[in-house]
PDB file of N, CA and C in Angstrom:
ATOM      1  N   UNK A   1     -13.284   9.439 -10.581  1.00  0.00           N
ATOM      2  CA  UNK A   1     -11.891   9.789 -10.717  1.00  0.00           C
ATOM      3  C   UNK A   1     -11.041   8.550 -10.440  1.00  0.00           C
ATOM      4  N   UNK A   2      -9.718   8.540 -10.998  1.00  0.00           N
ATOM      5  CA  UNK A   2      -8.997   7.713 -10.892  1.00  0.00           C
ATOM      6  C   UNK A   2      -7.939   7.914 -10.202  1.00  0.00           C
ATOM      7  N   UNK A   3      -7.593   6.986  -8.989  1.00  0.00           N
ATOM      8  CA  UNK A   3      -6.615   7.763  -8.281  1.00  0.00           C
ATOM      9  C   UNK A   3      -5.487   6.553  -8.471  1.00  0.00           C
ATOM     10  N   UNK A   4      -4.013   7.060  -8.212  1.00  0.00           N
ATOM     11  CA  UNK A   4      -2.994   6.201  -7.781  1.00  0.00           C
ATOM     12  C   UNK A   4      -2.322   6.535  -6.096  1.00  0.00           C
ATOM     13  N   UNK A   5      -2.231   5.677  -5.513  1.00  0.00           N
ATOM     14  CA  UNK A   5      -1.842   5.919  -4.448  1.00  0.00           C
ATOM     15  C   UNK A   5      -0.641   5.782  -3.991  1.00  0.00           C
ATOM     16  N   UNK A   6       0.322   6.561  -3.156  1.00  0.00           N
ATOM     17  CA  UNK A   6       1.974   6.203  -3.153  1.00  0.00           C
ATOM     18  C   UNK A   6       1.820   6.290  -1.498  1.00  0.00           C
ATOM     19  N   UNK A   7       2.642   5.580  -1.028  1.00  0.00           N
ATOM     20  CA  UNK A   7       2.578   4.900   0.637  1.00  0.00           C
ATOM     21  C   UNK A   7       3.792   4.920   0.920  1.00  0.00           C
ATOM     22  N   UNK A   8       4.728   5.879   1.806  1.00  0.00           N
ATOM     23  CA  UNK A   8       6.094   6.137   1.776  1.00  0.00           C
ATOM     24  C   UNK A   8       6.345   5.865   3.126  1.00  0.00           C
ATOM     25  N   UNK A   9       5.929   5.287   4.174  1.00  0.00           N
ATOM     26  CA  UNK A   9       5.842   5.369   5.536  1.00  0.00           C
ATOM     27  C   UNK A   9       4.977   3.992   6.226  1.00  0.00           C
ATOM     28  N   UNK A  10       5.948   3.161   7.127  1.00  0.00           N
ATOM     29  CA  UNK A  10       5.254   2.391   7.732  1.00  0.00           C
ATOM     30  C   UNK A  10       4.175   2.235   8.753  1.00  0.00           C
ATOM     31  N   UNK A  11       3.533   0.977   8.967  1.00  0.00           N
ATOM     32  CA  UNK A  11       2.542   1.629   9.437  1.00  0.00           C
ATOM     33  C   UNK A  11       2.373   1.279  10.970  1.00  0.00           C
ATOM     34  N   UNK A  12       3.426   1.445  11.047  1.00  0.00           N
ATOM     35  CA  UNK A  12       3.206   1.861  12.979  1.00  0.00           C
ATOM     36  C   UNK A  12       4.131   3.044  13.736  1.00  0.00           C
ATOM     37  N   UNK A  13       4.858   3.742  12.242  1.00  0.00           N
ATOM     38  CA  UNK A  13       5.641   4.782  12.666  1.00  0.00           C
ATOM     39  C   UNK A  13       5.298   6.145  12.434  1.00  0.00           C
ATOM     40  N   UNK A  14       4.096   6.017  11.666  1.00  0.00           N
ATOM     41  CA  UNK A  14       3.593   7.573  11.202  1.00  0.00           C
ATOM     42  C   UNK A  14       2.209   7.086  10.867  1.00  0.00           C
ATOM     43  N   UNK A  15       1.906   8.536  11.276  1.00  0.00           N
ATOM     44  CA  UNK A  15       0.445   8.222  10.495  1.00  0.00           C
ATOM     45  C   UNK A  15      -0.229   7.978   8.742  1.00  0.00           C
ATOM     46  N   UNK A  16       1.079   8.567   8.625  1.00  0.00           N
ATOM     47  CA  UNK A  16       0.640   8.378   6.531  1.00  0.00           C
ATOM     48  C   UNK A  16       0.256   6.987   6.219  1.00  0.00           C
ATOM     49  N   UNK A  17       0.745   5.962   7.045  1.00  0.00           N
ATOM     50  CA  UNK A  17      -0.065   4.669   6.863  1.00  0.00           C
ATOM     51  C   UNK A  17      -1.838   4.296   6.635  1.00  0.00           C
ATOM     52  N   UNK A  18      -2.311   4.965   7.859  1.00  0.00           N
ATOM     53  CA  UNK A  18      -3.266   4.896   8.188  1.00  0.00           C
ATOM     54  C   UNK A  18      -4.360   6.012   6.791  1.00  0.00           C
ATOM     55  N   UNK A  19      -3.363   7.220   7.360  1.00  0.00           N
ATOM     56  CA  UNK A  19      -4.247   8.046   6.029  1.00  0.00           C
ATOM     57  C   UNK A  19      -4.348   7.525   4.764  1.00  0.00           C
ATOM     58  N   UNK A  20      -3.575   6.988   4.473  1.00  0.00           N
ATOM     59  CA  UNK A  20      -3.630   6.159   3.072  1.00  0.00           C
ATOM     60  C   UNK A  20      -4.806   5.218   3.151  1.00  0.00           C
ATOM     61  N   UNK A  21      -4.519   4.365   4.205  1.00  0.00           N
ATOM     62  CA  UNK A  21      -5.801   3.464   3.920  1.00  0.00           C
ATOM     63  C   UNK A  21      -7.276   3.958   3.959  1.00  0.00           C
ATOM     64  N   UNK A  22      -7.754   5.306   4.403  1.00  0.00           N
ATOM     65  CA  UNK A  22      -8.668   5.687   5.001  1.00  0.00           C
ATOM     66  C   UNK A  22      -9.145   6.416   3.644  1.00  0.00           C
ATOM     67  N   UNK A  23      -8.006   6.593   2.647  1.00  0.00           N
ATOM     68  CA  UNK A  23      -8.250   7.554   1.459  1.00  0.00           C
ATOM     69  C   UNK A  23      -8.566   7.027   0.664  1.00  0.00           C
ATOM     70  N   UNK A  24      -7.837   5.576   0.696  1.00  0.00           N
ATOM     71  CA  UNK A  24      -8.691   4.978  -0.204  1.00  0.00           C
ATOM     72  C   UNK A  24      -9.909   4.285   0.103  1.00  0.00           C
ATOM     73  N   UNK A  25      -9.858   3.952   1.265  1.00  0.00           N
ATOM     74  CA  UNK A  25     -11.404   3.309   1.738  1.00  0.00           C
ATOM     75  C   UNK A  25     -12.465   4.220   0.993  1.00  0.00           C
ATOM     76  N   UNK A  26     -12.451   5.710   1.766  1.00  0.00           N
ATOM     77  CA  UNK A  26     -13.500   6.641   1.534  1.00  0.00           C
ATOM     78  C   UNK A  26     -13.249   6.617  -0.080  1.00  0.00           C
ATOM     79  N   UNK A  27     -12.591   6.788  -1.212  1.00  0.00           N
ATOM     80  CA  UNK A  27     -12.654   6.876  -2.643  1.00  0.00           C
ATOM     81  C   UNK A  27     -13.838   6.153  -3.475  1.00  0.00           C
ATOM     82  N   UNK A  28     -13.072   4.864  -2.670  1.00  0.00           N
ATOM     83  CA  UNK A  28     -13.593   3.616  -3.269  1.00  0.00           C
ATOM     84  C   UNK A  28     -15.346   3.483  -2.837  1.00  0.00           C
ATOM     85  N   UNK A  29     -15.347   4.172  -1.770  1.00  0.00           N
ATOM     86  CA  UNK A  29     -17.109   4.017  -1.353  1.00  0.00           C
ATOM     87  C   UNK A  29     -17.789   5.057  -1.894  1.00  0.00           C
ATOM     88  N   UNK A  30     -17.248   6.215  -2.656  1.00  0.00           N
ATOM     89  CA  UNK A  30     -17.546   6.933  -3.387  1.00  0.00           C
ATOM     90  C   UNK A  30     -17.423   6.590  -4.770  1.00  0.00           C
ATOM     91  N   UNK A  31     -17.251   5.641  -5.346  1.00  0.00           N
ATOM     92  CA  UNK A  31     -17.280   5.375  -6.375  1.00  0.00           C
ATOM     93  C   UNK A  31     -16.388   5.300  -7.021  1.00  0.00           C
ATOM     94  N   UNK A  32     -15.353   6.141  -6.772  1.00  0.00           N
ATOM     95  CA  UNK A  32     -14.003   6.324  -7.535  1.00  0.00           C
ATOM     96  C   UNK A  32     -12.843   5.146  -7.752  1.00  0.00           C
ATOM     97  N   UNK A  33     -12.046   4.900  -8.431  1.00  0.00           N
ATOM     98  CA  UNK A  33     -11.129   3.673  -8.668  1.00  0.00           C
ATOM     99  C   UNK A  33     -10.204   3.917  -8.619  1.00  0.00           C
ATOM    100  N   UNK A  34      -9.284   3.049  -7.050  1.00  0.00           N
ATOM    101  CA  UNK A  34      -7.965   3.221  -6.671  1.00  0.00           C
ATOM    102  C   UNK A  34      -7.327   2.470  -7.577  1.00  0.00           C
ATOM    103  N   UNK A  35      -6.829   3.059  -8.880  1.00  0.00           N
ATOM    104  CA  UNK A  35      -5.840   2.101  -9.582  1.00  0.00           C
ATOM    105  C   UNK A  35      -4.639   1.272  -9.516  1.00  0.00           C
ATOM    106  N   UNK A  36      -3.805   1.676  -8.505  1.00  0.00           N
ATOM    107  CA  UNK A  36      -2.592   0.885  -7.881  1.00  0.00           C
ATOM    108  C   UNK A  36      -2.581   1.696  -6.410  1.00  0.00           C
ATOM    109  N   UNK A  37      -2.117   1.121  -5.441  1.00  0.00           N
ATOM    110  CA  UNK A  37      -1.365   1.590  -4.538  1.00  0.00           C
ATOM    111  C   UNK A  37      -0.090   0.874  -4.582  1.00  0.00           C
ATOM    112  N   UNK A  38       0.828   2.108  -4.506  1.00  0.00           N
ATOM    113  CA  UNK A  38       2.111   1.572  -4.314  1.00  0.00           C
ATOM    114  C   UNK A  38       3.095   1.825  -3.340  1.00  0.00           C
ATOM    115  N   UNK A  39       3.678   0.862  -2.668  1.00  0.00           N
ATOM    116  CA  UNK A  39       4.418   1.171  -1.103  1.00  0.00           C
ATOM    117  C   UNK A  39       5.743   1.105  -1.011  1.00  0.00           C
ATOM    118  N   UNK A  40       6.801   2.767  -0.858  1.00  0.00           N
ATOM    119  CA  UNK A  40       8.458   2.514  -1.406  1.00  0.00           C
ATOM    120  C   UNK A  40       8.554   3.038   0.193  1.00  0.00           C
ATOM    121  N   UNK A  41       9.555   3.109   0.333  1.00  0.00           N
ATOM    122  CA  UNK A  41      10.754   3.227   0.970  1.00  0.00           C
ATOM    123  C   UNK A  41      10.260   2.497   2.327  1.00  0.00           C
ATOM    124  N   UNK A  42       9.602   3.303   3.860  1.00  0.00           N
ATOM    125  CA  UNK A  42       9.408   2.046   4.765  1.00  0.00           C
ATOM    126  C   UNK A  42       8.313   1.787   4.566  1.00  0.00           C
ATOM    127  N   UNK A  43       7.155   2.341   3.524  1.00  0.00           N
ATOM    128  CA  UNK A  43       6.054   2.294   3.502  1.00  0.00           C
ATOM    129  C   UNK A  43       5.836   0.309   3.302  1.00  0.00           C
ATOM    130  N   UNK A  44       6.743  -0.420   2.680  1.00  0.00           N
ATOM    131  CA  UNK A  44       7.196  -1.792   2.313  1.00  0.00           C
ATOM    132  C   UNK A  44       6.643  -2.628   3.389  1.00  0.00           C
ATOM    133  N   UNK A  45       6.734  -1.882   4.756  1.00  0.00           N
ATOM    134  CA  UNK A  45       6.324  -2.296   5.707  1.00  0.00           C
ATOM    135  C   UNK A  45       5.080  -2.745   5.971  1.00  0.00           C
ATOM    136  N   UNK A  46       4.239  -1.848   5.174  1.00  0.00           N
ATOM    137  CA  UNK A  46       2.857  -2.597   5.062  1.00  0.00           C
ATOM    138  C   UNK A  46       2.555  -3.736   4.576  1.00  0.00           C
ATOM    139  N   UNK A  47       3.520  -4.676   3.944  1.00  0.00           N
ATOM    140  CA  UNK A  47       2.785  -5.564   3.180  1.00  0.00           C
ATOM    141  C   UNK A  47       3.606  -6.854   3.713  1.00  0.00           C
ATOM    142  N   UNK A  48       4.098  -6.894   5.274  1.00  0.00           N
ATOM    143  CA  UNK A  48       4.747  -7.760   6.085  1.00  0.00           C
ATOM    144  C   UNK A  48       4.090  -8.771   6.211  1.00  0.00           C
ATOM    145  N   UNK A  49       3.765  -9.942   6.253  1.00  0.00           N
ATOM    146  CA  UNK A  49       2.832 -10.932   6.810  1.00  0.00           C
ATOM    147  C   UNK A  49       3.011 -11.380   7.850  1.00  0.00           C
ATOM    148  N   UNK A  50       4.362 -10.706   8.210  1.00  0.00           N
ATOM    149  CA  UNK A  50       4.775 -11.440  10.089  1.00  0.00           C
ATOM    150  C   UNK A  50       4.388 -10.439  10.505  1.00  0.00           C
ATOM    151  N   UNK A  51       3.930  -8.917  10.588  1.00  0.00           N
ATOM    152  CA  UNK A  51       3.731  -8.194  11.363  1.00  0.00           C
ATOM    153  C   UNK A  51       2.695  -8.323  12.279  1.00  0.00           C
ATOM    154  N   UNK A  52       2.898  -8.451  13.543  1.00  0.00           N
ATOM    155  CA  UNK A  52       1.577  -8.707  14.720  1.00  0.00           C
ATOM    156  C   UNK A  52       1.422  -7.329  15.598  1.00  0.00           C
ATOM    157  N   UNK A  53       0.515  -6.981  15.260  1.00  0.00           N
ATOM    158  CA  UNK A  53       0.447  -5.868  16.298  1.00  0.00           C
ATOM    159  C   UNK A  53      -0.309  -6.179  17.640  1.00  0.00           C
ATOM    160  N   UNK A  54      -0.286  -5.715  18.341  1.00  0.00           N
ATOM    161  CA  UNK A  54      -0.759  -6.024  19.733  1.00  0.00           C
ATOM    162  C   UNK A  54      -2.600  -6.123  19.592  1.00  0.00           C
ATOM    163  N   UNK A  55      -3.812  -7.309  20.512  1.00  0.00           N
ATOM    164  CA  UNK A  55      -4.617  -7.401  19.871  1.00  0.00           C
ATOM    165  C   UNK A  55      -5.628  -5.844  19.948  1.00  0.00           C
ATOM    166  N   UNK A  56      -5.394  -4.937  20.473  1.00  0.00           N
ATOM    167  CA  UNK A  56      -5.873  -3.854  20.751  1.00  0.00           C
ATOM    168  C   UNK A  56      -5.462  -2.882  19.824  1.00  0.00           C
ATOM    169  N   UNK A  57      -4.611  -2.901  18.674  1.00  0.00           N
ATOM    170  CA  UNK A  57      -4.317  -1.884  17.884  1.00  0.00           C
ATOM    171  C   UNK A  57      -4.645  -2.439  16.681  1.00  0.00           C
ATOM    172  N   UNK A  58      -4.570  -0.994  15.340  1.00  0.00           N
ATOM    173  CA  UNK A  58      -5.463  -1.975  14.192  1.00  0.00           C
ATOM    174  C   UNK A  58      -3.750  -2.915  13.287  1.00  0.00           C
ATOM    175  N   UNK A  59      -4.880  -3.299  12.587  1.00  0.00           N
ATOM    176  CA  UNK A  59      -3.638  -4.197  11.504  1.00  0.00           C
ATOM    177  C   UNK A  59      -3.533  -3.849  10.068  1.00  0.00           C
ATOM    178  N   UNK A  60      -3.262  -2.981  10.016  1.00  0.00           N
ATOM    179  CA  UNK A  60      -2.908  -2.504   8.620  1.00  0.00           C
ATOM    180  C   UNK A  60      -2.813  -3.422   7.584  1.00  0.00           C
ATOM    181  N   UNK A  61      -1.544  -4.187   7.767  1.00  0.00           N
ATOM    182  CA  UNK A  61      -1.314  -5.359   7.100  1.00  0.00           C
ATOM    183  C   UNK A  61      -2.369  -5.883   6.878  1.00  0.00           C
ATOM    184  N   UNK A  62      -3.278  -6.537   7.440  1.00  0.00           N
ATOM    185  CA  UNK A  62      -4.628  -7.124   7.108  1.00  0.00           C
ATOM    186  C   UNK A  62      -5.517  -6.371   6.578  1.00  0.00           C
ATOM    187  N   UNK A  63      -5.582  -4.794   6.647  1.00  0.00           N
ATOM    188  CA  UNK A  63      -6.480  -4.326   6.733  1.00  0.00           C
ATOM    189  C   UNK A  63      -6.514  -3.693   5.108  1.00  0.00           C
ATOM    190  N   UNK A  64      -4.996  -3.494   4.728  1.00  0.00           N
ATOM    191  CA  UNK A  64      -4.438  -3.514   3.019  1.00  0.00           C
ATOM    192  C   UNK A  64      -4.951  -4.677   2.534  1.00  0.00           C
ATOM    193  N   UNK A  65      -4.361  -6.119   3.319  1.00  0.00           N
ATOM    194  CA  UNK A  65      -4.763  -7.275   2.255  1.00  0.00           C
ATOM    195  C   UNK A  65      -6.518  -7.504   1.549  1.00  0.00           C
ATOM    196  N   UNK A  66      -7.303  -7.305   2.906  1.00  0.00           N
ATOM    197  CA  UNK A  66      -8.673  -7.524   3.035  1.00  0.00           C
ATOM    198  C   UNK A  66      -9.117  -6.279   2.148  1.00  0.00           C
ATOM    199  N   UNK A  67      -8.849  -4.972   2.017  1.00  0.00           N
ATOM    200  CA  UNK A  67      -9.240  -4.211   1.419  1.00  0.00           C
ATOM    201  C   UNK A  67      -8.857  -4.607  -0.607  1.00  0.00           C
ATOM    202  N   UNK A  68      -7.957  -4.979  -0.492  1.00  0.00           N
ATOM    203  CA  UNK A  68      -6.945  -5.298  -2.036  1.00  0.00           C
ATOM    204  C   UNK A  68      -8.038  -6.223  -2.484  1.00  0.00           C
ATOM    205  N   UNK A  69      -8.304  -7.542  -1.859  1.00  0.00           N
ATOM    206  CA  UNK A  69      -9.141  -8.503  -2.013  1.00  0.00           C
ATOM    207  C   UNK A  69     -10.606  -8.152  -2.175  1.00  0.00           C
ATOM    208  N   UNK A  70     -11.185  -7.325  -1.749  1.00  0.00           N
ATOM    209  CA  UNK A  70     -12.594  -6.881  -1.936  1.00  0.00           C
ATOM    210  C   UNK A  70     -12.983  -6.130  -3.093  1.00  0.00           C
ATOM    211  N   UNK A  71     -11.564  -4.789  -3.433  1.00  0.00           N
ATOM    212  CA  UNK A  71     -12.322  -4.120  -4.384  1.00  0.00           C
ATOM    213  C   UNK A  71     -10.939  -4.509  -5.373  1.00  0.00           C
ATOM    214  N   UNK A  72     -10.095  -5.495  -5.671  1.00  0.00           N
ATOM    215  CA  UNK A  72      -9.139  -5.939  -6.538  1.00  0.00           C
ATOM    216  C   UNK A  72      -8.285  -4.980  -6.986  1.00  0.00           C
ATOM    217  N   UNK A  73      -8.001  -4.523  -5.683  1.00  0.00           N
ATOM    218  CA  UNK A  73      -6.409  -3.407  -5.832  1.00  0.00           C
ATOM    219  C   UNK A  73      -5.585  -4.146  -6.461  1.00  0.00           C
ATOM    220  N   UNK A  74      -4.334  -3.798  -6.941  1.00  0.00           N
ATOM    221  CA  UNK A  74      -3.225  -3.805  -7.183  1.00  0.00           C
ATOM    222  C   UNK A  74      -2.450  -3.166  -6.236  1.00  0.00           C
ATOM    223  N   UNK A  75      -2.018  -3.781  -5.274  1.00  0.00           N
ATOM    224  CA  UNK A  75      -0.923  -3.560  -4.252  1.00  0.00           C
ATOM    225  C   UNK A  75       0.363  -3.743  -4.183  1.00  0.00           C
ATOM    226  N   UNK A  76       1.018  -3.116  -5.108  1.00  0.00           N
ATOM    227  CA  UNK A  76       2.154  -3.123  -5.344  1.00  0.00           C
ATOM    228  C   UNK A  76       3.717  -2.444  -4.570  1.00  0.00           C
ATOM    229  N   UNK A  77       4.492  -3.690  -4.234  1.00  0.00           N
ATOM    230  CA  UNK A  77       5.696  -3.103  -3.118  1.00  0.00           C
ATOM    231  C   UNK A  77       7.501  -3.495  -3.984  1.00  0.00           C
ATOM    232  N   UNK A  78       7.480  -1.478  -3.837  1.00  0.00           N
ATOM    233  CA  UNK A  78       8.859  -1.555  -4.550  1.00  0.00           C
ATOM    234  C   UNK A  78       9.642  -2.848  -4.113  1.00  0.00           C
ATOM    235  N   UNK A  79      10.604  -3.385  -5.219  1.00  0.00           N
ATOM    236  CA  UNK A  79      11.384  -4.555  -4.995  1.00  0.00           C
ATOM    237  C   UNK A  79      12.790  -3.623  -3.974  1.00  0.00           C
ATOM    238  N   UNK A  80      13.320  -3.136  -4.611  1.00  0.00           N
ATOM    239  CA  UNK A  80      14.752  -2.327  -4.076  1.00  0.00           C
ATOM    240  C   UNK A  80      14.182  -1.754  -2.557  1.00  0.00           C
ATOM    241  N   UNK A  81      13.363  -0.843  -2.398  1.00  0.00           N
ATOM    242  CA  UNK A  81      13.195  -0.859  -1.128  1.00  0.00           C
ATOM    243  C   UNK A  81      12.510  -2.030   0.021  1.00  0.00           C
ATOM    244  N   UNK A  82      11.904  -3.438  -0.714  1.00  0.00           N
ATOM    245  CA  UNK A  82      11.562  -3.988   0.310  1.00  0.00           C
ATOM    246  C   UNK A  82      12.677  -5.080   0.295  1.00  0.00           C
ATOM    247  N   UNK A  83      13.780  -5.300  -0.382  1.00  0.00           N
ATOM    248  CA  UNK A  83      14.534  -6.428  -0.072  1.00  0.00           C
ATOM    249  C   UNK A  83      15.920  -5.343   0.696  1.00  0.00           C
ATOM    250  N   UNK A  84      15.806  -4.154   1.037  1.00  0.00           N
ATOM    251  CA  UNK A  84      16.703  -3.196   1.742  1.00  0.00           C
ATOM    252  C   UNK A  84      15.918  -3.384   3.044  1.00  0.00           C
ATOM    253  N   UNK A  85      15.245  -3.846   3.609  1.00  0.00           N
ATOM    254  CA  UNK A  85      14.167  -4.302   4.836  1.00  0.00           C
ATOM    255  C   UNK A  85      14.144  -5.755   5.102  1.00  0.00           C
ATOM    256  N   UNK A  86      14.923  -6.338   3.877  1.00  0.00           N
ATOM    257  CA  UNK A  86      14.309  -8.276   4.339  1.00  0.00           C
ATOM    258  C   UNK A  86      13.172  -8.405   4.140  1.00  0.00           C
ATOM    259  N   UNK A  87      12.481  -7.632   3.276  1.00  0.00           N
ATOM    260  CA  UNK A  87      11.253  -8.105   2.845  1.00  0.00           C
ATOM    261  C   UNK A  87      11.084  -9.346   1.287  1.00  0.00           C
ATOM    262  N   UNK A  88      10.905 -10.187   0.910  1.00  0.00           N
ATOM    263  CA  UNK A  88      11.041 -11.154  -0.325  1.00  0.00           C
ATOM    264  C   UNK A  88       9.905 -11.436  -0.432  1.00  0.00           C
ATOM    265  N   UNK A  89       9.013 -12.122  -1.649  1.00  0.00           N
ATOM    266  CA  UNK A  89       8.005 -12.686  -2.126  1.00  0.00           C
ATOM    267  C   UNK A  89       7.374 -13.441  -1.007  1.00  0.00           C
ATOM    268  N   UNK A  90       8.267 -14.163   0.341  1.00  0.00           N
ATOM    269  CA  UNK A  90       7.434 -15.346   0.961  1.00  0.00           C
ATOM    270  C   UNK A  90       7.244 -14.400   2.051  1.00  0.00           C
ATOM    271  N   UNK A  91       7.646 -13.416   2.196  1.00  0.00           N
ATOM    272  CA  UNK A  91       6.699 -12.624   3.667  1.00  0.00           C
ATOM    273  C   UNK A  91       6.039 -12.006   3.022  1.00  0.00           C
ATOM    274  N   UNK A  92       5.371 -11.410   1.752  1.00  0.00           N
ATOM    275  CA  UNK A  92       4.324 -10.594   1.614  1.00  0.00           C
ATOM    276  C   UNK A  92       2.992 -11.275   2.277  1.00  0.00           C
ATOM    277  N   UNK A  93       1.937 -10.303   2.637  1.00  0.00           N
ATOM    278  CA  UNK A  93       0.722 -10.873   3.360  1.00  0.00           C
ATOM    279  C   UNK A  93       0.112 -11.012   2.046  1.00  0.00           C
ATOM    280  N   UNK A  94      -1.051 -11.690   2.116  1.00  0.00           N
ATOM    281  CA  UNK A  94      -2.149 -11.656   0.825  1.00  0.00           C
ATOM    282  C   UNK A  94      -2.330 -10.572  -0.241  1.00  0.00           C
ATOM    283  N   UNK A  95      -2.091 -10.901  -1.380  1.00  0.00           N
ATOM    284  CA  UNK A  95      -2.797  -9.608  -2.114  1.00  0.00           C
ATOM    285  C   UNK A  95      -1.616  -8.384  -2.388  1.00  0.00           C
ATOM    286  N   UNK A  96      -0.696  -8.497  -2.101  1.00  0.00           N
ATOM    287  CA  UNK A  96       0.753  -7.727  -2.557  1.00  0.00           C
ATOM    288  C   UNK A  96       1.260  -8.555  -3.682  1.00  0.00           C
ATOM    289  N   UNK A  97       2.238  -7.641  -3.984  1.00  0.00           N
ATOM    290  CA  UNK A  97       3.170  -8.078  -4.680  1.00  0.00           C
ATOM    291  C   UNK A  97       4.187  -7.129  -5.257  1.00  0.00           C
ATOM    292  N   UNK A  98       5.709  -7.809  -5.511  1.00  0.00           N
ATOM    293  CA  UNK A  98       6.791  -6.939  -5.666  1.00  0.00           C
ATOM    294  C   UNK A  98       7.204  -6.435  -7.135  1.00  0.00           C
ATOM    295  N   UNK A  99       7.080  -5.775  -7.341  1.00  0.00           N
ATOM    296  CA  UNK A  99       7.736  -5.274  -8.555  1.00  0.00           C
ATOM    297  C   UNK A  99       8.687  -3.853  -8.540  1.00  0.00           C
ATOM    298  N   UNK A 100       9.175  -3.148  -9.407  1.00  0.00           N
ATOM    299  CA  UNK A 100       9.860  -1.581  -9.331  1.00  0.00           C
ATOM    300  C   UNK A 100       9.272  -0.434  -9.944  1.00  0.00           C
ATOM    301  N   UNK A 101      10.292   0.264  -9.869  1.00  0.00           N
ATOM    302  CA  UNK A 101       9.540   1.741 -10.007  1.00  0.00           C
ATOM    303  C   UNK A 101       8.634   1.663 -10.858  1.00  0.00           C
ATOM    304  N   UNK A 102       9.063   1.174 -12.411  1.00  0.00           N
ATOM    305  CA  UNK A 102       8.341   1.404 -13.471  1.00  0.00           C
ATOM    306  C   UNK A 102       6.382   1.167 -13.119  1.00  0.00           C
ATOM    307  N   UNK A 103       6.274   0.420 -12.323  1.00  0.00           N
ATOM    308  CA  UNK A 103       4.605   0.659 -11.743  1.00  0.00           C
ATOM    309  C   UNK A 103       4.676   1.835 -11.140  1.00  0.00           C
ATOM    310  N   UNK A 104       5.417   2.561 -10.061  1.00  0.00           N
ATOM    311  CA  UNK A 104       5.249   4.061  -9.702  1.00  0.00           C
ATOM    312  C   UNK A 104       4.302   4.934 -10.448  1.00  0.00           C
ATOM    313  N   UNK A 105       5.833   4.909 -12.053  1.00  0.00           N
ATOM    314  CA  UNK A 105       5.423   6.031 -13.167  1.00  0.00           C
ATOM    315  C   UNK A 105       3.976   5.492 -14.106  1.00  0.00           C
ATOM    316  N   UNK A 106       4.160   4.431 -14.241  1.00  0.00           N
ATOM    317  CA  UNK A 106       2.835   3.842 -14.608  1.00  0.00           C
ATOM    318  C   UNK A 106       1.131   4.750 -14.196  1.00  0.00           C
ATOM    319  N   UNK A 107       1.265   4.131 -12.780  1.00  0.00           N
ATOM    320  CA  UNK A 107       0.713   4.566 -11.814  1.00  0.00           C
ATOM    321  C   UNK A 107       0.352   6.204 -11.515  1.00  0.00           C
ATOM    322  N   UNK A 108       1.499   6.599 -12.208  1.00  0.00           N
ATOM    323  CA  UNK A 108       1.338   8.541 -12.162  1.00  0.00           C
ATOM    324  C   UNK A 108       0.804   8.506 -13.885  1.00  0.00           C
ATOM    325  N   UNK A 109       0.945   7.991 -14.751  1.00  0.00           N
ATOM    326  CA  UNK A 109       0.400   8.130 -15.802  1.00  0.00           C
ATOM    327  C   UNK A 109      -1.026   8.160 -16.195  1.00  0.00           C
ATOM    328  N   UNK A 110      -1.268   6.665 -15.510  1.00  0.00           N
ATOM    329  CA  UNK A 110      -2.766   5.998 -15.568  1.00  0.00           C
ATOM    330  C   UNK A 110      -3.416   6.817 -15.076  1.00  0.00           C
ATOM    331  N   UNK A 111      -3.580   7.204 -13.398  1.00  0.00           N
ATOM    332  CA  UNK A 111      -4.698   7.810 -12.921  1.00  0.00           C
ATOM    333  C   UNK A 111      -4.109   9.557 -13.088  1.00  0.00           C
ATOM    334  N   UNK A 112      -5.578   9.804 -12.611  1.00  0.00           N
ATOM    335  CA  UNK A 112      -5.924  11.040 -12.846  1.00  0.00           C
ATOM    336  C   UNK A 112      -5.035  11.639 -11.957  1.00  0.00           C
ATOM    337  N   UNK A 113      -4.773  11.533 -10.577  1.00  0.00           N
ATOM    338  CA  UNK A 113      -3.990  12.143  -9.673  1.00  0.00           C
ATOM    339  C   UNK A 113      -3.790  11.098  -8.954  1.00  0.00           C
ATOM    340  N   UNK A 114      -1.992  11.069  -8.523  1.00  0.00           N
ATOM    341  CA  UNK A 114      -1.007  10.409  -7.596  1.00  0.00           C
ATOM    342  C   UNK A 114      -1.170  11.076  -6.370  1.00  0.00           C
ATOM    343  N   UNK A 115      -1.856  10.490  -5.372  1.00  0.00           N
ATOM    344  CA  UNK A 115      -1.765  11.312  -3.786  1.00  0.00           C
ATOM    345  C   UNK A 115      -0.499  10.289  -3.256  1.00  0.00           C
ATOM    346  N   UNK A 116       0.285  11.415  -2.351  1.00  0.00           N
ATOM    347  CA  UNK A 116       0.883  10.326  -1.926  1.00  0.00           C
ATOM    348  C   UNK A 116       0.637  10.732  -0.270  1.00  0.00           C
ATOM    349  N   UNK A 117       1.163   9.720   0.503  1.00  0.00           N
ATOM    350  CA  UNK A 117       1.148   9.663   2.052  1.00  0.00           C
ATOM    351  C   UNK A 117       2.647   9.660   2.773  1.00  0.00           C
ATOM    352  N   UNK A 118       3.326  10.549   3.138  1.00  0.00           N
ATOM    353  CA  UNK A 118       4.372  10.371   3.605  1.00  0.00           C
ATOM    354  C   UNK A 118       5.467  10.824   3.246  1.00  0.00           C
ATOM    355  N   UNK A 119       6.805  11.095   3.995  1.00  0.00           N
ATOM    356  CA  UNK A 119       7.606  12.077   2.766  1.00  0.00           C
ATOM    357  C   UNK A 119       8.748  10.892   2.163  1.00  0.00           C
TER     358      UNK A 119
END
C-alpha cells in the first residue's frame, strides 16, 4: 500500500509527532511505501535543525532526517506555515524541504490513503 502522510503538530507538544514517525517506521518495515510526508501548521516544527532536545529525550528532528535518508522519503514542509514560525530553507535539518499545498493534494491523490497525525 501506498501511504501519504500529513504531520499537523510539533514534536514536543503532542504526541501526533511521534505517532507519525512510528507509522511510518512500522509501514515501511512492512513493505509498504511512504510516498510523501508532509508537515503544515506546527507540525513545521519537525524539520528545525536548531532544535536540541535535552540528551535524554528522543530527536525527532533527526530521527525524520535519518529516516527520509534511508528509505528516500520526500519530506516535505508547507512554505506559508513554516515561514509563519521563522522557519526558511537554511534551518531545515537534512532531507526536508519547503514547498505548498499543492504537494498536500498531490500527496492525497498519489497514495492510496492520507493518514494524518494531529488536528
Amino acid at each position: 500500500m501506498k501511504f501519504g502522510i500529513l504531520v499537523n503538530e510539533g514534536p514536543f507538544t503532542h504526541q501526533a509527532s511521534d505517532s507519525a514517525y512510528r507509522f511510518a517506521e512500522a509501514a515501511l518495515a512492512k513493505g509498504h511505501e511512504v510516498w510523501r510526508v508532509f508537515f503544515y501548521h506546527d507540525g513545521v516544527n519537525n524539520s528545525n535543525k536548531l532544535a536540541e532536545p535535552q540528551s535524554d529525550d528522543r530527536n525527532l528532528v533527526k530521527l525524520w532526517s535519518e529516516l527520509g535518508r534511508e528509505h528516500d522519503l520526500d519530506l516535505v514542509v508547507c512554505v506559508a506555515a513554516a515561514l509563519r514560525r521563522g522557519i526558511k530553507d537554511e534551518l531545515l535539518a537534512a532531507g526536508f524541504r519547503i514547498s505548498g499545498l499543492g504537494q498536500l493534494v498531490e500527496a492525497g491523490i498519489q497514495a492510496d490513503r492520507l493518514v494524518v497525525f494531529g488536528d
